[in-house]
N, C-alpha and C. Protein backbone atom coordinates (compact mmCIF):
# COMPACT_ATOMS: atom_id res chain seq x y z
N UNK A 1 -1.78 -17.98 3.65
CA UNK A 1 -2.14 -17.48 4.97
C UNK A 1 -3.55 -17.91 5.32
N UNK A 2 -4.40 -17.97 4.11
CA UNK A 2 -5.86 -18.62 4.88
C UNK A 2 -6.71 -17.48 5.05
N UNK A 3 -8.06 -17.85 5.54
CA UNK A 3 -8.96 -16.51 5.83
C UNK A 3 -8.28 -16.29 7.27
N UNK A 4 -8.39 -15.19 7.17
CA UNK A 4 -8.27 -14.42 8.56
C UNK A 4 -9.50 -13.69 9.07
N UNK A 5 -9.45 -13.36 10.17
CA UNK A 5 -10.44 -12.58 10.57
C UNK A 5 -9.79 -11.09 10.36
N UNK A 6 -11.56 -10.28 10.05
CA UNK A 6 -11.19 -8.93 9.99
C UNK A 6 -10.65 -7.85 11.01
N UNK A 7 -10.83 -8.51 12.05
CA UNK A 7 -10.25 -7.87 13.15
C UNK A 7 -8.82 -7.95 13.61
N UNK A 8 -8.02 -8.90 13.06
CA UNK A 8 -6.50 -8.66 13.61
C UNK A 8 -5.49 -8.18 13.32
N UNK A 9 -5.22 -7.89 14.89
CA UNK A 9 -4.16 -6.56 14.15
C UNK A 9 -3.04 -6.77 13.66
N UNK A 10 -2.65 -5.48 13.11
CA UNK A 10 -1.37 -5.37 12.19
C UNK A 10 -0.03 -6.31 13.03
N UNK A 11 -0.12 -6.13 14.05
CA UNK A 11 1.38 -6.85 14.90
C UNK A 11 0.90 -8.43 14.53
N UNK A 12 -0.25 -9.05 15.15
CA UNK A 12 -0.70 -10.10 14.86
C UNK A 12 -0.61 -10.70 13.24
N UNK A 13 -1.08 -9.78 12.32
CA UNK A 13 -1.12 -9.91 11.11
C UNK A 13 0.23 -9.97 10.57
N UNK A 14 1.48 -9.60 10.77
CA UNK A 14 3.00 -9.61 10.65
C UNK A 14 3.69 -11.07 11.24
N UNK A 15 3.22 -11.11 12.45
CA UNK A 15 3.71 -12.49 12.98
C UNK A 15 2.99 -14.11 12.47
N UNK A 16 2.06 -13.60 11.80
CA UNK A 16 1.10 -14.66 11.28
C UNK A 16 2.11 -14.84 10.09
N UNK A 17 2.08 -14.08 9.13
CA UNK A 17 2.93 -14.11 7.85
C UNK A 17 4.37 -14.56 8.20
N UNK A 18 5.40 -13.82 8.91
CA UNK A 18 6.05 -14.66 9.34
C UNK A 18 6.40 -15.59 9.73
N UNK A 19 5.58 -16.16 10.48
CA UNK A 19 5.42 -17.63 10.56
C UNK A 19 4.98 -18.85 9.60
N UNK A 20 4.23 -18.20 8.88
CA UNK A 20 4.21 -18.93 7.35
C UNK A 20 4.91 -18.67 6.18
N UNK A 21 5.87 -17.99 5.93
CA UNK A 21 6.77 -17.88 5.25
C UNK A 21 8.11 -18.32 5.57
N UNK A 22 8.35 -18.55 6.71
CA UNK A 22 9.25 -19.44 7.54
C UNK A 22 9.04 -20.74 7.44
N UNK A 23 7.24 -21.45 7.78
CA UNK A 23 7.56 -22.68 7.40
C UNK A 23 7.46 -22.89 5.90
N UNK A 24 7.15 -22.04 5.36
CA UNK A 24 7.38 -22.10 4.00
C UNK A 24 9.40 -22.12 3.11
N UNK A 25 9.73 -21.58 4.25
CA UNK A 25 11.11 -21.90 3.89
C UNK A 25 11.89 -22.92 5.15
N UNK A 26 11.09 -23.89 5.40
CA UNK A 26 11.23 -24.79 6.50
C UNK A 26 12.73 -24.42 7.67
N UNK A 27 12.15 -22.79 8.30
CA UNK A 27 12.95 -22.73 9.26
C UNK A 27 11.94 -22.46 10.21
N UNK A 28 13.08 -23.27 11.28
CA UNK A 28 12.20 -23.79 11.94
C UNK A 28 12.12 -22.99 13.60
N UNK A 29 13.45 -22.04 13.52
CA UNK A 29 13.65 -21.01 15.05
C UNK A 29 13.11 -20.55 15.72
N UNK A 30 12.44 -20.22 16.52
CA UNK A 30 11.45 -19.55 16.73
C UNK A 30 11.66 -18.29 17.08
N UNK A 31 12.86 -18.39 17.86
CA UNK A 31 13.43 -17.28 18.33
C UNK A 31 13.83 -16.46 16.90
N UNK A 32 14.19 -16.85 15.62
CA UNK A 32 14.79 -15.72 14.29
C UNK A 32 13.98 -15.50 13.98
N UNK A 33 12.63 -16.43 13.81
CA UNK A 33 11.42 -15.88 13.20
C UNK A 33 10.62 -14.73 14.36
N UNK A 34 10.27 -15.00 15.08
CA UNK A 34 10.10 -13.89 16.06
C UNK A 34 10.86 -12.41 16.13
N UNK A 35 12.33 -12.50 15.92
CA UNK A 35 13.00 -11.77 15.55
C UNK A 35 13.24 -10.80 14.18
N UNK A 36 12.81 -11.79 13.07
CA UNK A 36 12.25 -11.02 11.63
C UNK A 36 10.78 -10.03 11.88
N UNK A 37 9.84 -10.80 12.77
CA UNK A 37 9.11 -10.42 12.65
C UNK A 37 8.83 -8.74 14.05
N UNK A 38 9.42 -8.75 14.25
CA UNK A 38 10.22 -7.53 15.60
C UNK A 38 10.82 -6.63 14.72
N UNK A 39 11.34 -7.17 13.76
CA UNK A 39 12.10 -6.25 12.84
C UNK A 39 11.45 -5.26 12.07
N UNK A 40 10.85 -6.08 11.28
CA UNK A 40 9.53 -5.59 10.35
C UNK A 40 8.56 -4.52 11.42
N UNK A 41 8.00 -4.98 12.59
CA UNK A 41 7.42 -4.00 13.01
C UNK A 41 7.95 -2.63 13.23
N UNK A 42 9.33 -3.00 13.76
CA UNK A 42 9.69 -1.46 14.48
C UNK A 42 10.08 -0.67 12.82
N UNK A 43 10.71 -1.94 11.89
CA UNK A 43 10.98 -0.55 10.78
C UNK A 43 9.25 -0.01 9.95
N UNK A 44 8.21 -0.77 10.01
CA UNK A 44 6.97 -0.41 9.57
C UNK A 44 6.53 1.02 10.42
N UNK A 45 6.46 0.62 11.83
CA UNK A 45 6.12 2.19 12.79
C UNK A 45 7.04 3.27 12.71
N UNK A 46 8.81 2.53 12.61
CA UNK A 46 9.19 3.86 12.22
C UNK A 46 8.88 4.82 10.77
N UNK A 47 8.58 4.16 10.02
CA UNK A 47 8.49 4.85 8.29
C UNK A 47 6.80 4.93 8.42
N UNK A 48 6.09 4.70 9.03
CA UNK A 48 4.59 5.61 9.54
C UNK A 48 4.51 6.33 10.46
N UNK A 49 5.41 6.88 11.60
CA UNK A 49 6.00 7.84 12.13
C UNK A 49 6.31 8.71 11.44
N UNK A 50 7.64 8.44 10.54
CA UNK A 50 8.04 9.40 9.09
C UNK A 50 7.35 10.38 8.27
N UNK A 51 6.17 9.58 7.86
CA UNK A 51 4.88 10.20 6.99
C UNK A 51 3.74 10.41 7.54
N UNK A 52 4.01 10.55 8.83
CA UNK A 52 2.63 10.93 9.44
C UNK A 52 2.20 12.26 8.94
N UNK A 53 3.62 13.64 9.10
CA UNK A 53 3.21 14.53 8.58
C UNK A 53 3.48 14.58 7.46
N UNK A 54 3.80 14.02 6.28
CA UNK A 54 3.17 14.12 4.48
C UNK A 54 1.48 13.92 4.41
N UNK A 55 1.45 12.65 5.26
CA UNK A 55 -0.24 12.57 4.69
C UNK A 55 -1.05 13.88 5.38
N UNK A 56 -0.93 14.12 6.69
CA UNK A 56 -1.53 15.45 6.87
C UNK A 56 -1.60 16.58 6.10
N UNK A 57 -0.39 16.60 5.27
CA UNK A 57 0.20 17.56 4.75
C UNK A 57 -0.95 17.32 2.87
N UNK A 58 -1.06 15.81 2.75
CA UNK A 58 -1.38 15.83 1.46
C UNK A 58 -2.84 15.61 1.75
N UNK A 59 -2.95 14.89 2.71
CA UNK A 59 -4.95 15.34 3.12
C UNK A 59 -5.31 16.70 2.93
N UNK A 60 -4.82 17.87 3.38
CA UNK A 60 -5.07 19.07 3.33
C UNK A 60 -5.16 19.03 2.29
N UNK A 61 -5.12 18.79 0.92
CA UNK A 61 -4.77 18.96 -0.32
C UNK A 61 -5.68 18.21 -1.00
N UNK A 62 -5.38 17.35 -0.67
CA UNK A 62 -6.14 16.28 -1.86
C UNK A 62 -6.78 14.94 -0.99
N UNK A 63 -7.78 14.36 -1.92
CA UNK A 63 -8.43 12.94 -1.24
C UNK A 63 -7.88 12.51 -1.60
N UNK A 64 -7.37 11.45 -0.06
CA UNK A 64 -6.35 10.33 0.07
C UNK A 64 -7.24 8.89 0.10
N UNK A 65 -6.98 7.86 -0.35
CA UNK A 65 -6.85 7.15 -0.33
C UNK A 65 -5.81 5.77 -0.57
N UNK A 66 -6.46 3.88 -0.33
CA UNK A 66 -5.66 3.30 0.11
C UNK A 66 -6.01 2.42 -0.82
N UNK A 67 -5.75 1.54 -1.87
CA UNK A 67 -6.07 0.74 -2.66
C UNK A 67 -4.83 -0.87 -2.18
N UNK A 68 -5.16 -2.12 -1.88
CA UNK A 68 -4.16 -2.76 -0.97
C UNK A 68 -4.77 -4.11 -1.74
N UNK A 69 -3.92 -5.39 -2.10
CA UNK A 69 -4.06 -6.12 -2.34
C UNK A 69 -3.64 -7.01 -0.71
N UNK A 70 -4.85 -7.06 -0.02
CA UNK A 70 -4.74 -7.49 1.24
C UNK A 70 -5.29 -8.56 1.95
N UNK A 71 -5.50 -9.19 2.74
CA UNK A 71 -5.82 -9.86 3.84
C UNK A 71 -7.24 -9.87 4.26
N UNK A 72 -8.21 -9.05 4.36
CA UNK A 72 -9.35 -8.76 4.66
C UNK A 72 -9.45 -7.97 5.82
N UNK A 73 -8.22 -7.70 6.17
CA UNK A 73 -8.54 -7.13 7.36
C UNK A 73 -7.45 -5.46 7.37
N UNK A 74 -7.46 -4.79 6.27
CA UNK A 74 -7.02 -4.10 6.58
C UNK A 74 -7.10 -2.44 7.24
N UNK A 75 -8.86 -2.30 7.41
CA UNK A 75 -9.04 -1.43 7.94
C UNK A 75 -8.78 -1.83 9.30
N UNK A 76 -9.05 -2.87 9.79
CA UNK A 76 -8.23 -2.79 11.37
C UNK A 76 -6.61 -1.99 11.51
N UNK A 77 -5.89 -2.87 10.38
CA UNK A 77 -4.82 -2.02 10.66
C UNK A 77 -4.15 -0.80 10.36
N UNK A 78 -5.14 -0.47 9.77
CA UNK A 78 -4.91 1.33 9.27
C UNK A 78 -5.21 1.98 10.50
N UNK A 79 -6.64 1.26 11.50
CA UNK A 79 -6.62 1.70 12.81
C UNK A 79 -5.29 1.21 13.58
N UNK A 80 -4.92 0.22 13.68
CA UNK A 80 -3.80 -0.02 14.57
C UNK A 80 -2.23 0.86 14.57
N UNK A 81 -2.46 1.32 13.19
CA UNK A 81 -1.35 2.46 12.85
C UNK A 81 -1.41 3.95 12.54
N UNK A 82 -2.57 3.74 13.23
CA UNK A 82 -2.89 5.13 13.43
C UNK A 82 -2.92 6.05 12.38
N UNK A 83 -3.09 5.33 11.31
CA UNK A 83 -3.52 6.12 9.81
C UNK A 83 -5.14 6.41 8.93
N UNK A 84 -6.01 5.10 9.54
CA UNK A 84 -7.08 5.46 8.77
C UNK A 84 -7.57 6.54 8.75
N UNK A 85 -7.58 7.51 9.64
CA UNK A 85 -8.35 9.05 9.71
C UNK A 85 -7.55 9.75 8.98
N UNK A 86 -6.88 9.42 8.35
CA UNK A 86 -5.89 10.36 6.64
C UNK A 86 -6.47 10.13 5.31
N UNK A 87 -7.25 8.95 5.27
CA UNK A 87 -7.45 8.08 4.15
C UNK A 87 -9.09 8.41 4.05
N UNK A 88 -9.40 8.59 3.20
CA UNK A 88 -11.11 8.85 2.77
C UNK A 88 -11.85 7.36 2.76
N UNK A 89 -11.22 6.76 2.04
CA UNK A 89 -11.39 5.51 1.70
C UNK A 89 -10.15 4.44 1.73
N UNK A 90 -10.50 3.45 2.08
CA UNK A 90 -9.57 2.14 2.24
C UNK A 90 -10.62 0.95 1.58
N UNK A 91 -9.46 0.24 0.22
CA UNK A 91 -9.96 -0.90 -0.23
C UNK A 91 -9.52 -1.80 -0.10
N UNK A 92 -9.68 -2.84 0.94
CA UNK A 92 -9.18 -3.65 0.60
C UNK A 92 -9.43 -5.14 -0.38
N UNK A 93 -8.41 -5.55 -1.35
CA UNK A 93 -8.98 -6.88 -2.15
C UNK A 93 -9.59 -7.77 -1.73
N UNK A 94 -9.46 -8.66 -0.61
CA UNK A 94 -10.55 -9.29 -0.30
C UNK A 94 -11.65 -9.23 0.35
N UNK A 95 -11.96 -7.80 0.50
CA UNK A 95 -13.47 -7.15 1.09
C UNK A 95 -14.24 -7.01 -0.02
N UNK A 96 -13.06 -6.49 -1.05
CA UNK A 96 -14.20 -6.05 -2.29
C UNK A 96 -14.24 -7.28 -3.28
N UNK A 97 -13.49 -8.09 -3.26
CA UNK A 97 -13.70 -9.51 -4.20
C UNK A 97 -13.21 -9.02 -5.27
N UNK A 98 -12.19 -8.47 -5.74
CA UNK A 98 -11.19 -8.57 -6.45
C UNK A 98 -9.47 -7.74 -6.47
N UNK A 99 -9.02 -7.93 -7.38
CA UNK A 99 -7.43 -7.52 -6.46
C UNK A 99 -6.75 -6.89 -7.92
N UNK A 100 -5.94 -6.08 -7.59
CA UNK A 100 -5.09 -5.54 -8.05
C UNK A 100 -4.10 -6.03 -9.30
N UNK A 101 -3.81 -6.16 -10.84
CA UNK A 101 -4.60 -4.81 -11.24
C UNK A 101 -5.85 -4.79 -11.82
N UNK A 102 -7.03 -5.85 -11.41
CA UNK A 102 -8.10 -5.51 -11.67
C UNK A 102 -8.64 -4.09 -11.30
N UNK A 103 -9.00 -3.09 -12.63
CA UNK A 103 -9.70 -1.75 -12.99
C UNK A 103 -10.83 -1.45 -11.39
N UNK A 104 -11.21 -2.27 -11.85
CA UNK A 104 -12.43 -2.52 -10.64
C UNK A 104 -12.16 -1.99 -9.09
N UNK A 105 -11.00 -2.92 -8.99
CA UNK A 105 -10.52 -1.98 -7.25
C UNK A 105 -10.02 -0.96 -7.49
N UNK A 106 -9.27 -0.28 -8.62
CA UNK A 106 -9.33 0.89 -8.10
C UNK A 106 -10.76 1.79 -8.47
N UNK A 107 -11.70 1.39 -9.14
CA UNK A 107 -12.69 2.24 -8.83
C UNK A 107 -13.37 2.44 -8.25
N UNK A 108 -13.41 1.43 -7.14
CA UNK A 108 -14.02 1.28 -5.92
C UNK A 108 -13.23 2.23 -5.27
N UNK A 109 -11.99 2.81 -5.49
CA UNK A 109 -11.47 3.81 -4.69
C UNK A 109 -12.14 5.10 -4.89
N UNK A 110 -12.19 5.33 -6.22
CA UNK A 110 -12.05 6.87 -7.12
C UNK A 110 -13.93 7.15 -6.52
N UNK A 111 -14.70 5.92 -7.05
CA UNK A 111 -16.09 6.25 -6.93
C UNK A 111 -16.09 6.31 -4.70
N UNK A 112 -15.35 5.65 -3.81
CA UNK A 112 -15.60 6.20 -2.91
C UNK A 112 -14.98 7.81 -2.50
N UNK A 113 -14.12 8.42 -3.19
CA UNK A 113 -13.78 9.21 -3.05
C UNK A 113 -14.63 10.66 -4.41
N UNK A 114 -15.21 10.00 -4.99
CA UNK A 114 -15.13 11.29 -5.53
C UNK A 114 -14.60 11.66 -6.63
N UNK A 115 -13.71 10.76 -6.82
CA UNK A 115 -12.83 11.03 -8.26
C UNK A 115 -13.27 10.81 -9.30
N UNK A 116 -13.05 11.29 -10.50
CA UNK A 116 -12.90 10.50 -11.84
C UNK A 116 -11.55 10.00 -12.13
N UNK A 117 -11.05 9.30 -13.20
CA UNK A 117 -9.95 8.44 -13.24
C UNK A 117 -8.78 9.58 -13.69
N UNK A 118 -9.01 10.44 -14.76
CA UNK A 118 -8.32 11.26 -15.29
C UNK A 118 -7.84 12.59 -13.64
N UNK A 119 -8.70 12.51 -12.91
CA UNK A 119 -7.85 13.43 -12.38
C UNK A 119 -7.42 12.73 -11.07
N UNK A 120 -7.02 11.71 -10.96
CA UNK A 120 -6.69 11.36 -9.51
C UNK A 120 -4.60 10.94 -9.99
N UNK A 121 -4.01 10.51 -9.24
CA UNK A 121 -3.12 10.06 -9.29
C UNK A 121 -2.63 9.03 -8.31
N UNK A 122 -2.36 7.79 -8.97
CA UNK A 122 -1.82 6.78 -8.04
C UNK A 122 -0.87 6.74 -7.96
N UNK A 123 -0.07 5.79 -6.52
CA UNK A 123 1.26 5.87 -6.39
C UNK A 123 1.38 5.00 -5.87
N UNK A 124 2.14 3.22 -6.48
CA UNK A 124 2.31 2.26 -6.19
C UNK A 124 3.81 1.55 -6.52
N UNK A 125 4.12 0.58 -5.87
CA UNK A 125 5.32 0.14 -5.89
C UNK A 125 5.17 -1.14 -7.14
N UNK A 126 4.35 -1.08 -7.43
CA UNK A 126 4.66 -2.44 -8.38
C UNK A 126 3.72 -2.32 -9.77
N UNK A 127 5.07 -2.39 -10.70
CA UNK A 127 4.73 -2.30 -11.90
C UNK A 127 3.44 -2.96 -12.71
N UNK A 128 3.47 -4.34 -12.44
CA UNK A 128 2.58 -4.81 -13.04
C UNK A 128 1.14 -5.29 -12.27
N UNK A 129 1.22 -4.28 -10.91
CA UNK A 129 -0.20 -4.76 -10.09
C UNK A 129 -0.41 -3.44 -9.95
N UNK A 130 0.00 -2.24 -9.59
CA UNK A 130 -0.04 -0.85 -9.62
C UNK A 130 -0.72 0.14 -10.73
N UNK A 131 0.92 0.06 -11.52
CA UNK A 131 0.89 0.85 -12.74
C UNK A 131 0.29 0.33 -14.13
N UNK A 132 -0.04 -1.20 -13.96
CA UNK A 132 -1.34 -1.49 -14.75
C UNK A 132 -2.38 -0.97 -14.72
N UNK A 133 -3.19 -1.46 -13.66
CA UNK A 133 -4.39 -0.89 -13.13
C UNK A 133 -4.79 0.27 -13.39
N UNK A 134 -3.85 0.76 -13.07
CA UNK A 134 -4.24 3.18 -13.31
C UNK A 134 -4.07 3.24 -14.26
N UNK A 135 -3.21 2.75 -15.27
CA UNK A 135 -2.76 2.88 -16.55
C UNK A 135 -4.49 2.48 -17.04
N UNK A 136 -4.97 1.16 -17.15
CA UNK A 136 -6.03 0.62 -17.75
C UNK A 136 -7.13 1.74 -17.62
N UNK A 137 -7.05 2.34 -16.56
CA UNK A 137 -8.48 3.15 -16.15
C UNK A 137 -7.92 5.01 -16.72
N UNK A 138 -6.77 5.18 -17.24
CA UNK A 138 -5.92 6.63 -17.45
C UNK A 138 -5.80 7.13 -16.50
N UNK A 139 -5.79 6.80 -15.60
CA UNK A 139 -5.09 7.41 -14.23
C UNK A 139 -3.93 7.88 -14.18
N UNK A 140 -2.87 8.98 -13.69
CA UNK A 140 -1.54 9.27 -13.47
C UNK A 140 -0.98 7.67 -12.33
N UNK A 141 -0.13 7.69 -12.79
CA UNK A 141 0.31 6.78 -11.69
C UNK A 141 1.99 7.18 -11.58
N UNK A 142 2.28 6.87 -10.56
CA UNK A 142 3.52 7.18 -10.17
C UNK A 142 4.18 6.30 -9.14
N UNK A 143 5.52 5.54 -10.27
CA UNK A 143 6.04 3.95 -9.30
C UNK A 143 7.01 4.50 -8.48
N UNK A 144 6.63 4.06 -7.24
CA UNK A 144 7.43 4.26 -5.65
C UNK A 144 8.22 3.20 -6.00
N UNK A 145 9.70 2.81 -6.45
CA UNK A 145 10.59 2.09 -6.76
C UNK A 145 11.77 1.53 -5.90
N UNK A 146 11.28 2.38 -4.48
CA UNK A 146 13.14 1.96 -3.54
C UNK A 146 14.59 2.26 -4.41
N UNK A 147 14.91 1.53 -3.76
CA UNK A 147 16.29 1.83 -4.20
C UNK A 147 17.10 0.80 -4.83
N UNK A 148 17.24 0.43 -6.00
CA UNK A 148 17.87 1.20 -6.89
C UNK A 148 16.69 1.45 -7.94
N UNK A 149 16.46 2.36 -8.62
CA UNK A 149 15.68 2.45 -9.75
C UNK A 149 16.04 1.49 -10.78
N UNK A 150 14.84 1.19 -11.27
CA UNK A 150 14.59 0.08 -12.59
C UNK A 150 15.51 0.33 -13.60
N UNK A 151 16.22 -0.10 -14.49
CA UNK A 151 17.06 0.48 -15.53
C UNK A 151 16.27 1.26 -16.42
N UNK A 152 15.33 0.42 -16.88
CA UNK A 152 14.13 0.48 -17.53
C UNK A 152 13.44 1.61 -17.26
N UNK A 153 13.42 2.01 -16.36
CA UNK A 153 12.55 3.73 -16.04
C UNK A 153 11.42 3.28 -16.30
N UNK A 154 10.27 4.23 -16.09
CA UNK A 154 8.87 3.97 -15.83
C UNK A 154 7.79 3.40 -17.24
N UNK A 155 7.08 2.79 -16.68
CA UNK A 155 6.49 2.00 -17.63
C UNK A 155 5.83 3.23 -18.64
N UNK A 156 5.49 4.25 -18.09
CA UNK A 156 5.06 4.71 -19.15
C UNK A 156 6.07 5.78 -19.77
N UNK A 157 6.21 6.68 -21.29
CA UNK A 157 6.96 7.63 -21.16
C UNK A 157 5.97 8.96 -20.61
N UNK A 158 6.47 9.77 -19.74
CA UNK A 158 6.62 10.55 -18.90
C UNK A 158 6.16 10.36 -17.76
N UNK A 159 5.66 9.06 -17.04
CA UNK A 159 5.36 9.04 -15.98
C UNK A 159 6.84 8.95 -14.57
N UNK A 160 6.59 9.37 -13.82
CA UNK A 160 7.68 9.85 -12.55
C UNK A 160 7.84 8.54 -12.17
N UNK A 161 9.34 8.40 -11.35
CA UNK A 161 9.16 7.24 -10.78
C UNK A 161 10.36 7.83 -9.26
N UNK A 162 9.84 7.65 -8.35
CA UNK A 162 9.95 8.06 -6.95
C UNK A 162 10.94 6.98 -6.26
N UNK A 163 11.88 7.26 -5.17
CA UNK A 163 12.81 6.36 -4.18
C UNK A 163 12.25 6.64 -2.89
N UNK A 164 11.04 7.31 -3.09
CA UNK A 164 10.30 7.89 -1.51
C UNK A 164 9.45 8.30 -1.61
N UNK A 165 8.37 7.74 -0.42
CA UNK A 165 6.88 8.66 -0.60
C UNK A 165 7.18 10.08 0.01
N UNK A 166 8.62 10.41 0.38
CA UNK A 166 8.49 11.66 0.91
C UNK A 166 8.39 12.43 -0.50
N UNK A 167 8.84 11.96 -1.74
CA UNK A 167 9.24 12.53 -3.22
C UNK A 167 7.67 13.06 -3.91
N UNK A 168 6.90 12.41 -3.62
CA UNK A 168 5.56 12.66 -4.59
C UNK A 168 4.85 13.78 -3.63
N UNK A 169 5.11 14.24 -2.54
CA UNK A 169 4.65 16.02 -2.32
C UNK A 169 5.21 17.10 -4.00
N UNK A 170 6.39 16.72 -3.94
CA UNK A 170 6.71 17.88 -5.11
C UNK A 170 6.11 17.22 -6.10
N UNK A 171 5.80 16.25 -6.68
CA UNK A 171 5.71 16.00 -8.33
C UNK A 171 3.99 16.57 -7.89
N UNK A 172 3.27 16.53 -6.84
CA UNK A 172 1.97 17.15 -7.32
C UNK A 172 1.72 18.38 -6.92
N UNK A 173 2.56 18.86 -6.23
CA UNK A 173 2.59 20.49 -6.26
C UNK A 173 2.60 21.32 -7.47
């Protein structure tokens, strides 16, 4: 994708990727790629619609934060989706000059928030950029997995492994 600027937004930032992952799979439509990328938006706003009230619900509770192996620009689009005012802190990897599961970004989270490593809990979709990372630093972590769950179950023994961020309200209650 290239440097981007920090300012563009999330719709912009979707159709950019789309379009390079398209010519990356040398199609060439404009109209399907436009259409993938229409797709992706409305199901992204609907499932941040969804959790608008969890994060309210888990802000009240606890410091939230956003740890993102991203673009450089993703506090624009935490504004564009009307989420950054949930989040204490937002890191993104190429603001802070390194990425996920380098230890490092997430302590750039914990130390903007407040945390120590032992009492925070992460919750990421990917095993070996996620549940490394928290693992390296003893963090709880907890893999957001979709659907179908891993055969394998969670990398660690007893750590949770979730089909929904609506699921991790109860495991920290």
């Amino acid at each position: 994708m290239g440097a981007i600027p920090d300012t563009l937004s999330f719709e912009d930032t979707v159709r950019r990727l789309t379009v390079d992952v398209a010519a990356g799979l040398a199609v060439r439509d404009e109209r399907a790629i436009a259409r993938v990328a229409d797709r992706f938006l409305d199901d992204a706003h609907r499932h941040l619609r969804r959790n608008q009230a969890l994060l309210a619900r888990l802000g009240a509770r606890y410091r939230l934060g956003i740890v993102s192996n991203f673009y450089g620009n993703l506090e624009t689009v935490c504004h564009n989706t009307s989420i950054r005012s949930r989040f204490g802190v937002v890191v993104d990897s190429v603001r802070a000059g390194f990425s996920k599961p380098d230890p490092r970004i997430f302590m750039r989270a914990l130390d903007g928030l407040g945390v120590a490593p032992r009492d925070a809990t992460f919750v990421g979709d990917s095993a070996a950029r996620d549940m490394a990372g928290a693992r390296a630093l003893g963090m709880r972590h907890i893999w957001l997995t979709g659907e179908p769950a891993p055969a394998a179950g969670p990398c660690c023994p007893g750590d949770a492994m979730i089909h929904s961020l609506a699921e991790v309200e109860a495991l920290l209650s």
